[in-house]
Protein backbone atom coordinates (compact mmCIF):
# COMPACT_ATOMS: atom_id res chain seq x y z
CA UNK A 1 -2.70 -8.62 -24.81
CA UNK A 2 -4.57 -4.96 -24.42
CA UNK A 3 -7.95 -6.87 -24.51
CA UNK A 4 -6.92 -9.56 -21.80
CA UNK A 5 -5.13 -6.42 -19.13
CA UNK A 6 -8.65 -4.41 -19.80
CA UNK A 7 -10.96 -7.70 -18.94
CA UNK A 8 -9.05 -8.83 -16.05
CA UNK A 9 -8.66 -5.08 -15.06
CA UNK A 10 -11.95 -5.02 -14.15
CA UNK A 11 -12.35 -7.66 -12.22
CA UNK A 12 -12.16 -6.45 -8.79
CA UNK A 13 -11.37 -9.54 -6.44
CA UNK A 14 -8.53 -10.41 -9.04
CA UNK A 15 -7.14 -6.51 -8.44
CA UNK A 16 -7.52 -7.13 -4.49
CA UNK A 17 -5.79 -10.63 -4.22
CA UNK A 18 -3.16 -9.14 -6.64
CA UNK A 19 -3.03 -6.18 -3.81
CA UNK A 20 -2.61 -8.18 -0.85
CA UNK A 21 -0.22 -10.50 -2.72
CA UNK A 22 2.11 -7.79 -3.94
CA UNK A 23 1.72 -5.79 -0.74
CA UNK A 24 2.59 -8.69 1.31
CA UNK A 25 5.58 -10.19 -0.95
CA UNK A 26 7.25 -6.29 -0.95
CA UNK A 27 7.71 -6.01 2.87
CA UNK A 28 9.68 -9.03 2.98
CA UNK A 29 11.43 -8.59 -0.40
CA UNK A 30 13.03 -5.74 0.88
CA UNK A 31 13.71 -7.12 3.86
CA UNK A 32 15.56 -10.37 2.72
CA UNK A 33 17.35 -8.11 0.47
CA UNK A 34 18.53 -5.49 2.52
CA UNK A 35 20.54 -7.76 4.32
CA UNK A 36 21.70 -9.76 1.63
CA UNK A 37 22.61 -7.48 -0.63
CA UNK A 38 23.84 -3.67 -0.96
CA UNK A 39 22.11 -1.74 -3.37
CA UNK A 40 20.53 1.73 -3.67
CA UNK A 41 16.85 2.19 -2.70
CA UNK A 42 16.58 5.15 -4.99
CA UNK A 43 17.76 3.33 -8.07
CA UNK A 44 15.35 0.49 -7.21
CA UNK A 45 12.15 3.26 -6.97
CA UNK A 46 13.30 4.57 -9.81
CA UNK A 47 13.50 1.39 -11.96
CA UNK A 48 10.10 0.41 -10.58
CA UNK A 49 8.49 3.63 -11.96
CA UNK A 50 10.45 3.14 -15.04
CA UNK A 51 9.01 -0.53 -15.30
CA UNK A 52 5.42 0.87 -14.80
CA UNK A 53 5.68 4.02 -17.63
CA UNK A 54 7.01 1.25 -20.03
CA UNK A 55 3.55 -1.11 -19.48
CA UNK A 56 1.56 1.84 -19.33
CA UNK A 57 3.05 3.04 -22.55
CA UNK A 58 2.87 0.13 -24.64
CA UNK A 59 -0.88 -0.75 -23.27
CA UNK A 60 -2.37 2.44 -24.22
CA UNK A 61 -4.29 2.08 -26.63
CA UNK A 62 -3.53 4.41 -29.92
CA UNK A 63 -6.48 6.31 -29.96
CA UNK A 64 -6.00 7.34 -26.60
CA UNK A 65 -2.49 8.01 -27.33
CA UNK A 66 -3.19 9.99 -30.31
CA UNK A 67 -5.41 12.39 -28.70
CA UNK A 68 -3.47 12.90 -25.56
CA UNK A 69 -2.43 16.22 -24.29
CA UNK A 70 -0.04 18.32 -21.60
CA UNK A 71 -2.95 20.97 -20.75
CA UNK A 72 -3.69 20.34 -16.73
CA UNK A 73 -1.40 17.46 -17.03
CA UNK A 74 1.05 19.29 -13.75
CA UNK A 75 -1.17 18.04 -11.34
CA UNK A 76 -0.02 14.48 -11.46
CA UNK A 77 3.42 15.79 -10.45
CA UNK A 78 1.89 16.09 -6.90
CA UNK A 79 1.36 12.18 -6.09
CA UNK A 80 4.10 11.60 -8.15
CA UNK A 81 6.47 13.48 -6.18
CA UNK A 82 4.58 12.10 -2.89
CA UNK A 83 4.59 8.47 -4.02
CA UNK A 84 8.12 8.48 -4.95
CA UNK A 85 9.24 10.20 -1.18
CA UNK A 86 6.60 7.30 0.13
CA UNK A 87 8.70 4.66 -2.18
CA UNK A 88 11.80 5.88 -0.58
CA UNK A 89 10.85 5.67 3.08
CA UNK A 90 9.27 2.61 3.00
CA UNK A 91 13.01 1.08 2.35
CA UNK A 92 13.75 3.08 5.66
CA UNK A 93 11.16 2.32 7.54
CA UNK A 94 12.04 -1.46 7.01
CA UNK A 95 15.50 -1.23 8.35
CA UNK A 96 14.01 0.15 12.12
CA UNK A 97 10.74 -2.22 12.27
CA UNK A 98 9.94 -5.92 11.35
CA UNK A 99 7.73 -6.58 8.07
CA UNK A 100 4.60 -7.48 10.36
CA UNK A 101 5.29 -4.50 12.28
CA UNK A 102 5.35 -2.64 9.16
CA UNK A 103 1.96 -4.03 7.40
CA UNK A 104 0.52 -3.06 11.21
CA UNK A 105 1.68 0.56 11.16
CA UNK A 106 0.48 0.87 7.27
CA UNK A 107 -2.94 0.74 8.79
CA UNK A 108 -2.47 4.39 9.78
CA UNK A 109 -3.47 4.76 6.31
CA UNK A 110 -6.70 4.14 6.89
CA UNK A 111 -7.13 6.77 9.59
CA UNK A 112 -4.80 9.34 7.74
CA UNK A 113 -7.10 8.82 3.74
CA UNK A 114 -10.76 8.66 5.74
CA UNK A 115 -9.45 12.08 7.40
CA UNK A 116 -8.17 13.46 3.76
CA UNK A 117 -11.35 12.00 2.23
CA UNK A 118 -13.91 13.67 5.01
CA UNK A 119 -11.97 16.97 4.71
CA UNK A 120 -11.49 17.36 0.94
CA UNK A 121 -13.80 15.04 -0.97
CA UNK A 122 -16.61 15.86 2.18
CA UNK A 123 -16.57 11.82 2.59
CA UNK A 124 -18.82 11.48 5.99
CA UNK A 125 -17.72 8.64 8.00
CA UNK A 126 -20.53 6.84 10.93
CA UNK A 127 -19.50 7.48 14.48
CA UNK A 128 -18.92 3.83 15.11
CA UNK A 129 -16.24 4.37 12.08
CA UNK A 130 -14.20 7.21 13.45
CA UNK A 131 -14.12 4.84 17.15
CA UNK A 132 -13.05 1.62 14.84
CA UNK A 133 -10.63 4.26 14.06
CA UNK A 134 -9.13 4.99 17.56
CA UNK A 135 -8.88 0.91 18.38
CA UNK A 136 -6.94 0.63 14.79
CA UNK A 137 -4.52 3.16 16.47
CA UNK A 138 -4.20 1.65 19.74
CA UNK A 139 -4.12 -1.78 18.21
CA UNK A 140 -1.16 -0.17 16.30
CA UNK A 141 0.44 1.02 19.28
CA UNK A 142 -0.23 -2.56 21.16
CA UNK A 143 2.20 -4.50 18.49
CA UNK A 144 5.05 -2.36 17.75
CA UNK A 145 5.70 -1.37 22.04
CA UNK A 146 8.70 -3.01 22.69
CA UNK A 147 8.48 -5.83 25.31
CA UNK A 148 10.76 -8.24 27.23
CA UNK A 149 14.23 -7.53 27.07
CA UNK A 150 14.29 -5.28 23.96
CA UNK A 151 17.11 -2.96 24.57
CA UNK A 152 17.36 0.79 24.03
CA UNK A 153 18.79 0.96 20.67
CA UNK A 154 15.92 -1.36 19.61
CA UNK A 155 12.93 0.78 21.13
CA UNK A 156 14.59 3.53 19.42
CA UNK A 157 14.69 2.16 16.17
CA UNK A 158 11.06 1.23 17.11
CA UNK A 159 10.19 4.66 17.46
CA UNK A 160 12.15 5.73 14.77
CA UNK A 161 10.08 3.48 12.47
CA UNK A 162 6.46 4.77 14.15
CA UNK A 163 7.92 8.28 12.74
CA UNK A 164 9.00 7.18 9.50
CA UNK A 165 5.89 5.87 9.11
CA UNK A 166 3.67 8.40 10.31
CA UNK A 167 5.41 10.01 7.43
CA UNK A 168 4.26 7.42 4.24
CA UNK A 169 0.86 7.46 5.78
CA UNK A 170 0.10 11.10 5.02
CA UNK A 171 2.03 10.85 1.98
CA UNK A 172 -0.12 7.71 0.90
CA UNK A 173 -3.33 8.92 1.61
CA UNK A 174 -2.94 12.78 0.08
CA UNK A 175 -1.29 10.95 -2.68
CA UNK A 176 -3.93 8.54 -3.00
CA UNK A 177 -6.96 10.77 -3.11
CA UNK A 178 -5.70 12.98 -5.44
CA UNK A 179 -4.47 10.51 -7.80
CA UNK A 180 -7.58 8.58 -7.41
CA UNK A 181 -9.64 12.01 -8.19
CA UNK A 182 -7.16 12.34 -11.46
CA UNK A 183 -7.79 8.55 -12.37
CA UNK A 184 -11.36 9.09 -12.53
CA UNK A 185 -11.59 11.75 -14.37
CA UNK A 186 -8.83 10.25 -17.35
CA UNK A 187 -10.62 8.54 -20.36
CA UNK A 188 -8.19 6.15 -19.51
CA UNK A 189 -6.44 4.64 -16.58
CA UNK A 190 -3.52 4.13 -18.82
CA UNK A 191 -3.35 7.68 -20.04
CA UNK A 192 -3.19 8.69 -16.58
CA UNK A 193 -0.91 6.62 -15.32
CA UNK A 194 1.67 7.39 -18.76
CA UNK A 195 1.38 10.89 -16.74
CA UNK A 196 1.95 9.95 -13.49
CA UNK A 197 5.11 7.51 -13.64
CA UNK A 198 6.63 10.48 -16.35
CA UNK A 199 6.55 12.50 -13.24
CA UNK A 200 7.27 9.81 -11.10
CA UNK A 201 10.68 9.02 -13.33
CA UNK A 202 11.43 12.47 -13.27
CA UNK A 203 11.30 12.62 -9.17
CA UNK A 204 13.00 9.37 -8.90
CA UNK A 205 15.76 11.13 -10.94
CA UNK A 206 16.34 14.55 -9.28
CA UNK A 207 16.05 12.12 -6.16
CA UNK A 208 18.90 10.00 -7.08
CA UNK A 209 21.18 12.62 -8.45
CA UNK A 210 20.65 15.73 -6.22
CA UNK A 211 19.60 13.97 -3.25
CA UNK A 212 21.52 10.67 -2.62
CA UNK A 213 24.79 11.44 -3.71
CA UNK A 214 26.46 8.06 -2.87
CA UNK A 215 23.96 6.27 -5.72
CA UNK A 216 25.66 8.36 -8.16
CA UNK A 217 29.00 6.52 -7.98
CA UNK A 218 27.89 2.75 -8.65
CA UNK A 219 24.30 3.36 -9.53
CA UNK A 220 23.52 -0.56 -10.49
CA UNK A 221 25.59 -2.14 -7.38
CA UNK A 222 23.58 -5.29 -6.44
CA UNK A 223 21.49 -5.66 -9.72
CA UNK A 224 24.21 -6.78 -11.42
CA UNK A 225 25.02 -9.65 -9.13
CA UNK A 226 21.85 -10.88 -7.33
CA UNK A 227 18.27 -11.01 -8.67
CA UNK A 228 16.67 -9.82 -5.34
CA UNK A 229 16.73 -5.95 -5.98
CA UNK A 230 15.56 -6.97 -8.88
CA UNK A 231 12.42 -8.83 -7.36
CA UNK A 232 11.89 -5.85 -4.91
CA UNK A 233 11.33 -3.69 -8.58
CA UNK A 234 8.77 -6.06 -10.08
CA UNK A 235 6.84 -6.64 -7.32
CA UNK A 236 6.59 -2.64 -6.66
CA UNK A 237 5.60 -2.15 -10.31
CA UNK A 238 3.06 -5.00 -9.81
CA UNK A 239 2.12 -3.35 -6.64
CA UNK A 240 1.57 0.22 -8.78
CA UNK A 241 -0.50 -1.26 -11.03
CA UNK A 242 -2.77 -2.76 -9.09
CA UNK A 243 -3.50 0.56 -7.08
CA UNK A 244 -4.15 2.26 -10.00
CA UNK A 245 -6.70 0.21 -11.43
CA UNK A 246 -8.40 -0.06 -8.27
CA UNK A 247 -8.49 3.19 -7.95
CA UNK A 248 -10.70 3.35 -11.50
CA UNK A 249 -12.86 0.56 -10.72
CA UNK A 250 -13.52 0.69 -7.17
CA UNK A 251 -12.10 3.49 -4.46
CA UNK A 252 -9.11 4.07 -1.54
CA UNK A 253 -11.32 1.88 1.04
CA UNK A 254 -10.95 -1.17 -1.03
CA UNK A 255 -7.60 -0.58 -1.52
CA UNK A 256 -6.79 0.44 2.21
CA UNK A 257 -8.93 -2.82 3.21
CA UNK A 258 -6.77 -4.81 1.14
CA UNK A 259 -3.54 -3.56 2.95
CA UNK A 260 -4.97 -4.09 5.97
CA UNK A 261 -5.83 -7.57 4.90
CA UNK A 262 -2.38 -8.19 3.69
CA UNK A 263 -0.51 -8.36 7.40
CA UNK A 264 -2.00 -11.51 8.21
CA UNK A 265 -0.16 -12.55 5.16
CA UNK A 266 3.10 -11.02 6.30
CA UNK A 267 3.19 -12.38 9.79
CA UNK A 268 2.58 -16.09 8.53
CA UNK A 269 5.40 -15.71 6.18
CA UNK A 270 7.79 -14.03 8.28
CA UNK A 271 7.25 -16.78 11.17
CA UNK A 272 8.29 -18.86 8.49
CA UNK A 273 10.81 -17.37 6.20
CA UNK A 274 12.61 -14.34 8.79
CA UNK A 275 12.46 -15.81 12.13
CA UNK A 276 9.84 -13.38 13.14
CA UNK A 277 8.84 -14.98 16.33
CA UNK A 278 4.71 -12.70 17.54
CA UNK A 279 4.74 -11.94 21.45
CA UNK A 280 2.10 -10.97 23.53
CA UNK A 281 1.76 -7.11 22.38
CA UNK A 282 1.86 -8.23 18.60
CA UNK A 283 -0.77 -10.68 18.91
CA UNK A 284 -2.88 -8.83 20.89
CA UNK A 285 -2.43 -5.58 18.17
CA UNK A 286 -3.58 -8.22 15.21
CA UNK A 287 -6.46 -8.85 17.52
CA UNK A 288 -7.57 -5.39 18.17
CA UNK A 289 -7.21 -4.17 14.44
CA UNK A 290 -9.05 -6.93 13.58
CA UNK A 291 -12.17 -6.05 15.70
CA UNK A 292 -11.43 -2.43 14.07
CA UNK A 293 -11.60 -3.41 10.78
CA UNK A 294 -15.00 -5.71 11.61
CA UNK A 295 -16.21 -2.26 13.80
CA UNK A 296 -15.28 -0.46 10.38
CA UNK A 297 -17.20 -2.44 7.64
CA UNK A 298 -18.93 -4.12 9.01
CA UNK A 299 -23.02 -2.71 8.28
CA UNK A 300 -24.44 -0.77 11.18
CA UNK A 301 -28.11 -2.72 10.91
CA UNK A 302 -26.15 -6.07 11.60
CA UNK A 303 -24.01 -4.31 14.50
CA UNK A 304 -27.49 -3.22 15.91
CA UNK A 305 -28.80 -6.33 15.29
CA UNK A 306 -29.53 -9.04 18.46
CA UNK A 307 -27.45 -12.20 18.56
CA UNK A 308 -30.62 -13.83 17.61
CA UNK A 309 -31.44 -11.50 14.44
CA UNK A 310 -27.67 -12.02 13.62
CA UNK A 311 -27.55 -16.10 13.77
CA UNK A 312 -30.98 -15.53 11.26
CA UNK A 313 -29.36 -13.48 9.44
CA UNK A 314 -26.21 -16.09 8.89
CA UNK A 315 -28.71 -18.91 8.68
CA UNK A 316 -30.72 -17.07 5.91
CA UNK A 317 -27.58 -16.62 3.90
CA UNK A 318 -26.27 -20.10 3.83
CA UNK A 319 -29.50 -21.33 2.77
CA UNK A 320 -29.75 -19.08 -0.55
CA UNK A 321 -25.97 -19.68 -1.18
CA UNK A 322 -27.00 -23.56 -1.22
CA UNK A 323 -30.27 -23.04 -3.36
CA UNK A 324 -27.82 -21.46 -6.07
């Protein structure tokens, strides 16, 4: 079982489609649950961490376990503490915005880790990035304005959300770069992540008992009669996972690129599923954070390029695809 988790760890479009998949399914989990059933969103994040120490634990491998130590271990107490607070609003954010709206405004992410990245890891980012950048944001800002006859209490809650979110995006991406930097420097991703979810228990804990007083009194309300909280835990451990190991075998663009990938997924489903009917702003956001992401990876020689040099360049490709 260690053997088969390494080999398919390292397979990066299996750790992106498990990304986008997990990312996706967790906006609408806790949706559909929240309003199903009453349960505490600190006991969930703190299940979900538990779930992820467990795997971690019993897929380390016991050399690496044997030769593991506390010295410098603190510093994964940092994202810990920040993922956990990110876990947490996430649940709020969800009760002021729609999932698609959600996905949309976890784009900020990408803005928020570039910034982190060009500031403390001296990542340099193209000029055409940084104004990819700026459309992501008004893109953003296109699909969550409230339209129609959307009332006040409902372009509160709207705003509320932007806020709330504003919040997880910071908390993401200095999370995310450090843990990334303390990934990459582990023997193994395992090891590291034994360290981070102990922290991440531990902040889940003083969370839930200091913090949120009412989970105290019926801690496991909900788990015990409906398997949906229990859904919204897997699929964040699942989630977890998948961010870690992407974070050893490829970097916090991938991952970001995934998320942003994943809110196509989330508006299809919640047409389908929540009654999540797109207007005119929404669409036109998905449109506009679209081009950004194309502005974004796309490379600058084939931006530069003519539409001539570009249909060549299309044409070229298809050909040696077929000749394989």
């Amino acid at each position: 079982m260690r053997d088969f988790v390494d080999r398919w760890a390292r397979n990066r479009f299996l750790l992106v489609v498990m990304l986008m998949g997990s990312y996706s399914v967790q906006s609408l989990l806790i949706t559909a649950s929240k309003k199903r059933v009453t349960y505490s969103a600190d006991v969930a994040v703190l299940l979900a961490e538990l779930m992820k120490l467990v795997f971690a634990a019993a897929m380390l491998p016991p050399e690496v376990r044997a030769s593991m130590s506390l010295s410098g271990r603190w510093l994964y107490a940092i994202p810990a503490i920040l993922y956990t607070l990110q876990n947490r609003l996430v649940f709020e954010a969800l009760q002021k915005i729609s999932p698609p709206e959600y996905q949309l405004l976890n784009n900020i992410k990408l803005f928020t880790t570039s910034l982190v990245f060009r500031v403390v890891m001296r990542r340099q980012l193209r000029v055409l990035q940084w104004l990819a950048l700026l459309l992501l944001v008004l893109g953003m800002a296109l699909a969550t304005a409230p339209c129609g006859e959307a009332g006040q209490a409902q372009a509160q809650d709207a705003r509320t959300g932007v806020l709330i979110m504003l919040a997880v995006s910071w908390c993401s991406a200095v999370a995310g770069v450090l843990n990334e930097w303390l990934i990459k420097k582990s023997q193994n991703v395992l090891e590291a992540n034994i360290w981070l979810y102990g922290f991440g228990v531990a902040a889940a804990i003083f969370q839930l008992l200091v913090v949120d007083g009412e989970g105290v009194r019926d801690p496991l309300a909900g788990f015990t009669s409906s398997l949906l909280p229990w859904s919204v835990v897997l699929c964040n451990a699942i989630l977890g996972q998948s961010i870690a190991f992407l974070f050893r075998y490829a970097d916090s663009i991938v991952k970001l690129y995934a998320v942003s990938a994943a809110m196509a997924f989330t508006a299809f489903f919640s047409a389908i599923f929540l009654d999540f009917s797109m207007g005119f702003h929404s669409a036109a956001g998905y449109f506009v954070s679209f081009l950004s992401m194309c502005l974004y990876y796309t490379p600058s020689q084939v931006l530069l390029s003519t539409d001539v040099e570009f249909i060549e360049q299309l044409t070229s490709s298809t050909e040696k695809e077929k000749a394989k």
